[in-house]
Each structure stands twice: as C-alpha cells, then as structure tokens.
Protein backbone atom coordinates (compact mmCIF):
# COMPACT_ATOMS: atom_id res chain seq x y z
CA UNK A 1 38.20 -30.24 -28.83
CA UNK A 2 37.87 -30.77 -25.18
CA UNK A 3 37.99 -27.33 -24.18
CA UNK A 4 35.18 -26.24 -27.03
CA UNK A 5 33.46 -29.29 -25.29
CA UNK A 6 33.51 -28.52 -21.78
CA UNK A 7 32.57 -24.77 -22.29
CA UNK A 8 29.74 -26.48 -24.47
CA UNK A 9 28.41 -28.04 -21.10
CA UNK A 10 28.86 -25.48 -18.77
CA UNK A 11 26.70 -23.02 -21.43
CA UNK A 12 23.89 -25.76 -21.42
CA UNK A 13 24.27 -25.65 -17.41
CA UNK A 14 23.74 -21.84 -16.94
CA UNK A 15 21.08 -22.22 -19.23
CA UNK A 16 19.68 -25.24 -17.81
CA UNK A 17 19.68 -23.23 -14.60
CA UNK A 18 18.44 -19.92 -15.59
CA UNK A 19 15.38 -21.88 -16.89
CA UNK A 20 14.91 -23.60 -13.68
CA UNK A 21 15.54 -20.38 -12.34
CA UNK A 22 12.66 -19.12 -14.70
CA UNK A 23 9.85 -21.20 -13.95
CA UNK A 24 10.73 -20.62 -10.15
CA UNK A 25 9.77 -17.12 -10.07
CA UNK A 26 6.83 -17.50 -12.63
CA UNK A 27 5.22 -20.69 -10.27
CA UNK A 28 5.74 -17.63 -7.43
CA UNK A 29 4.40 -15.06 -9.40
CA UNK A 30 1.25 -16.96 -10.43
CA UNK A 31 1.22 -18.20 -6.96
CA UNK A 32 0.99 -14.94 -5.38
CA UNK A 33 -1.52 -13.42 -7.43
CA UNK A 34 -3.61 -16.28 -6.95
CA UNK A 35 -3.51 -17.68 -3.33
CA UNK A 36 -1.52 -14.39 -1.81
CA UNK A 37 1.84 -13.98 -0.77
CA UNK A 38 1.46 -14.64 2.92
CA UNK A 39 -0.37 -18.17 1.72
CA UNK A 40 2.13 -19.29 -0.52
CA UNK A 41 4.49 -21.83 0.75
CA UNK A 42 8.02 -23.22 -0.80
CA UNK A 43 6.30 -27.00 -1.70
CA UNK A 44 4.24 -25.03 -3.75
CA UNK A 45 6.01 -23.19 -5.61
CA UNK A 46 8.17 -26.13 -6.27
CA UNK A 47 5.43 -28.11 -7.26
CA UNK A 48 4.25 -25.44 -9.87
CA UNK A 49 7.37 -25.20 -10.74
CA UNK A 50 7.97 -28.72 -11.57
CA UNK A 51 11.28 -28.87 -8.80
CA UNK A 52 12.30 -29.79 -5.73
CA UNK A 53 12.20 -27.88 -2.58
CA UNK A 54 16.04 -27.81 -2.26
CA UNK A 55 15.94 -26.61 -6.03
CA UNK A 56 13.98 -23.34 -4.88
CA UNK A 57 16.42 -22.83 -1.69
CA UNK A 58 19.36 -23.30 -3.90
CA UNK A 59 18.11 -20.22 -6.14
CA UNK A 60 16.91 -18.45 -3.82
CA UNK A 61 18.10 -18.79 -0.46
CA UNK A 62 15.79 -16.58 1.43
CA UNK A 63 12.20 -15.29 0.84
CA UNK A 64 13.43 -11.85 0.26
CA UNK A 65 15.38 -12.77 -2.50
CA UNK A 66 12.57 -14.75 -4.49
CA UNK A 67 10.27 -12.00 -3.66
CA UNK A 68 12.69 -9.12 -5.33
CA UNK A 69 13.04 -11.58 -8.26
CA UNK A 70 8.76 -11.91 -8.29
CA UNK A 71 8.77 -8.02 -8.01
CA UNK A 72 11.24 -7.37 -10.45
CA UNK A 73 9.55 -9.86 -13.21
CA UNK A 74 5.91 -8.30 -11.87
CA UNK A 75 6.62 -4.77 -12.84
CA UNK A 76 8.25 -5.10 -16.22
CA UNK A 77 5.26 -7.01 -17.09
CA UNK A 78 3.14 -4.36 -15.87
CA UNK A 79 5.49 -1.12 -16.27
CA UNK A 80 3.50 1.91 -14.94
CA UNK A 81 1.63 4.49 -16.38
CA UNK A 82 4.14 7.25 -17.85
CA UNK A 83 3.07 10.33 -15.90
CA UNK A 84 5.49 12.55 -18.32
CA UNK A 85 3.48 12.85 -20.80
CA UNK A 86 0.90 14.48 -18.45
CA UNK A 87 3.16 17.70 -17.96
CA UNK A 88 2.00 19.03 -21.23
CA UNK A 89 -1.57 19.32 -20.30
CA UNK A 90 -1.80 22.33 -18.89
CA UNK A 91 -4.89 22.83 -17.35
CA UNK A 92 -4.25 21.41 -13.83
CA UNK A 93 -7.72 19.38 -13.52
CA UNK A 94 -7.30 17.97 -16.79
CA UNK A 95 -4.00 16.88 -15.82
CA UNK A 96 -4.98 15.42 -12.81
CA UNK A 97 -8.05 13.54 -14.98
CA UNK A 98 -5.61 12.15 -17.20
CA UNK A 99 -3.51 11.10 -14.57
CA UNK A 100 -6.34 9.35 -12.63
CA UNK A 101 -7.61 7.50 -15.61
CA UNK A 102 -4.59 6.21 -16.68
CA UNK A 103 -4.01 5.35 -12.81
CA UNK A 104 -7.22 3.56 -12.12
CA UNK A 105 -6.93 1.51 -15.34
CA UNK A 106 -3.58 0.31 -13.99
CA UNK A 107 -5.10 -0.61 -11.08
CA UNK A 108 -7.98 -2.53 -12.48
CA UNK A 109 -5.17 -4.10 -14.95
CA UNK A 110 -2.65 -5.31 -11.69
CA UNK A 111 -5.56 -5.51 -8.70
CA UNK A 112 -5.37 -9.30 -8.00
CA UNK A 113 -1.22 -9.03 -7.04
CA UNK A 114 -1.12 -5.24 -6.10
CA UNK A 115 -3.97 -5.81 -3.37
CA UNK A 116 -2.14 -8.72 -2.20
CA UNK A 117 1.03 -7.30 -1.65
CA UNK A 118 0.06 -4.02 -0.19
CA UNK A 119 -1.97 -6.38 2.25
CA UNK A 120 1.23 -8.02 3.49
CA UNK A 121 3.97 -5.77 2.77
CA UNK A 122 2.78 -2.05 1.53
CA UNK A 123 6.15 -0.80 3.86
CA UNK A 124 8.23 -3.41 2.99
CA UNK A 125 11.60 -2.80 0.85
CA UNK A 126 10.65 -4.74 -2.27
CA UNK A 127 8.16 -2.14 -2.55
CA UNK A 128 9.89 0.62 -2.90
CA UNK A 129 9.88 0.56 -6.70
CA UNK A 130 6.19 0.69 -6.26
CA UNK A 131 5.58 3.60 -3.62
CA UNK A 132 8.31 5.90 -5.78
CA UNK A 133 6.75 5.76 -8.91
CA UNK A 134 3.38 6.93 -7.01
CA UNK A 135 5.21 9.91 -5.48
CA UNK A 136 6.65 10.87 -8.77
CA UNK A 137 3.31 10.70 -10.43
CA UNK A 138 1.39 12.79 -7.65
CA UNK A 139 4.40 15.43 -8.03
CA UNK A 140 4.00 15.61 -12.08
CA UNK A 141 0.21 15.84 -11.35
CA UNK A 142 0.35 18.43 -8.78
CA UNK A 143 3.16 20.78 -10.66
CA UNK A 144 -0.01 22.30 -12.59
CA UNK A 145 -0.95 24.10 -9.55
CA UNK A 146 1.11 27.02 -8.77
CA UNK A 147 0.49 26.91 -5.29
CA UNK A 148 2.72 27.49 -2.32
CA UNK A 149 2.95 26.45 1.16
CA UNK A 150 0.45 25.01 3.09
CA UNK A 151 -1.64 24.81 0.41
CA UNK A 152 0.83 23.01 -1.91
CA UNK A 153 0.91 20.75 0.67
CA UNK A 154 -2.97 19.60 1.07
CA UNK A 155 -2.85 19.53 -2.75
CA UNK A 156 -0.44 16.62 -2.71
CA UNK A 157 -2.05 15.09 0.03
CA UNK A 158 -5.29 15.33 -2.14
CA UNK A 159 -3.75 14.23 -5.13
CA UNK A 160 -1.81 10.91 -3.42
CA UNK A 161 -4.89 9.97 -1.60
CA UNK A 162 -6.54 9.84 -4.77
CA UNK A 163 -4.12 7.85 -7.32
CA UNK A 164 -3.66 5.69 -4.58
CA UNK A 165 -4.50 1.96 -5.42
CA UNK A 166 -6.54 1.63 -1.92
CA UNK A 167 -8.75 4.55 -2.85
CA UNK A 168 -9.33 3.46 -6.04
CA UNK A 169 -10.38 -0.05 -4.69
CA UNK A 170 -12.49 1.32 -1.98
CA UNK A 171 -14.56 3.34 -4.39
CA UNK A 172 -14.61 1.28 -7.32
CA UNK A 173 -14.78 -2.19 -5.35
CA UNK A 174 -16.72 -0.67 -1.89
CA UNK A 175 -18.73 1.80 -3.05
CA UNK A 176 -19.36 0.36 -6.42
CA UNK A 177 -19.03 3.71 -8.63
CA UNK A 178 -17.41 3.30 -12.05
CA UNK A 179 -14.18 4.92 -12.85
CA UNK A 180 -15.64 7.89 -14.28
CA UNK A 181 -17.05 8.14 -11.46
CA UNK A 182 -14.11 7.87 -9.13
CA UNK A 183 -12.60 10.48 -10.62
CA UNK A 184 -15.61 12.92 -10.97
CA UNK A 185 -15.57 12.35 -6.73
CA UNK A 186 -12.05 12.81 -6.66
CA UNK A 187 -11.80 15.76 -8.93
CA UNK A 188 -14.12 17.66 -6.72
CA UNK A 189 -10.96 17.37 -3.86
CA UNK A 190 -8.49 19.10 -5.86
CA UNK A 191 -10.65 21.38 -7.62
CA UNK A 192 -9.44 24.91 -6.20
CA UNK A 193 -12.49 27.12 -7.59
C-alpha cells in the first residue's frame, strides 16, 4: 500500500511540475509576441505565469533553453505551409503563386512573434527550424524551372527573396499593396518570358 502510495505522489509531482512547466513557456510565449523577446524579463514571465522567479530558473536554467521550449510550442501551433503539395502544379509560375499565397498568409497569420524574433535573433540557433523550412520551400518552388547554372541560381535567389517574411512585410506593411498584389510584383521577378 505504501509503495502504490508513494508512486501515487511522485505521478502528481511530475505532473504538478510539467504544468508549472506549462504555463512557464505559455506566460513566455504570450510575452514575446506581445512586448518582444529582447523586452521580456524573468519577473515577468513569472508573474504571468503565476510563479516565482526561482520557479522559472529551476525549469529552465538558461534563456536558451526557455527560448527552444517557446520555439518548439510556437511552431506546432503554427506548423508551416506544406510546400509538397505544390510539386504537382506544374506550371512553374503557378507553382510559385501557390507557394507565395500560402506563404504570405502564414505570415500575416504568425507576424506579431515572427517579426520579433527575426528582429533579435534571425541567425540565432533556435531558428534554425525556421530558416530550413524556407529553404526547402524555395527549392520545391524553384524545381519547376528546368534551369541550370547561373541561372538556376538567380532563380532561387528570386524565389527566397520573395517568400521571405521581410519582403512580404515590407510590401504588404511599407508599401501598403495587398497580397495579390505582392505576388503580382513578385511574380514579375521570376517570370522567365
């Protein structure tokens, strides 16, 4: 009975503790989004939180390690676009339409924390996740072009510069054109006739 007992309480620990654990990383997530990463300081995510300072060190020991955790919970909120099902247009400006559109609306969907964590950290680690997926979509949007060389290359240039989350921002946001828009301009750069 004692054993059953004390495994009892140590299940209602972890779980205790992944909970705390939990609300943690949301406080940071909403925190970030909200005030920015570089702004957001330990006593407030506590606060948020509902803990103590020592509470967040004791999860998370180091910034880097709360900020994977924020990442990690970020992006399987907000999973990417799938650029695979893109390979079965064929027509290599249609392909590179769909992949805008569904590119820009992700964007528009994840603006508020994308644009704050590119601000502070665009070549940071953590990232990583992020930048890969964008250099896998430009490749699946660019393999409709049978080009070769040099010209391969300034097609993926083209085509990174414009499913790029600053481009979209500077013409959407800046230069106030609609998404439609947007990618009317930015089919013009990859069109090849």
């Amino acid at each position: 009975m004692i054993v059953m007992s004390r495994r009892y309480q140590l299940r209602q620990r972890a779980e205790r503790q992944e909970e705390t654990r939990g609300r943690i990383v949301e406080a940071a997530v909403t925190l970030h989004g909200t005030v920015g990463i570089a702004q957001t300081t330990v006593t407030q995510i506590a606060d948020l939180a509902g803990v103590g300072r020592q509470t967040v060190y004791r999860h998370f020991p180091d910034e880097l390690t709360l900020v994977r955790a924020c990442s990690g919970l970020y992006w399987e909120r907000h999973p990417f676009p799938d650029p695979e099902p893109w390979r079965a247009i064929a027509d290599p400006l249609e392909r590179f339409r769909t992949g805008l559109r569904e590119s820009y609306a992700y964007h528009r969907l994840t603006e508020p924390m994308v644009g704050q964590a590119l601000a502070v950290m665009a070549d940071h680690p953590v990232m990583e996740q992020y930048q890969s997926y964008w250099r896998r979509a430009a490749e699946v949007i660019g393999s409709a072009w049978k080009l070769r060389g040099r010209g391969r290359e300034l097609l993926r240039a083209a085509i990174r510069h414009a499913i790029g989350f600053p481009t979209w921002r500077s013409l959407v946001r800046d230069q106030k054109l609609s998404d439609a828009e947007a990618i009317t301009l930015m089919s013009r750069l990859v069109d090849r006739d």
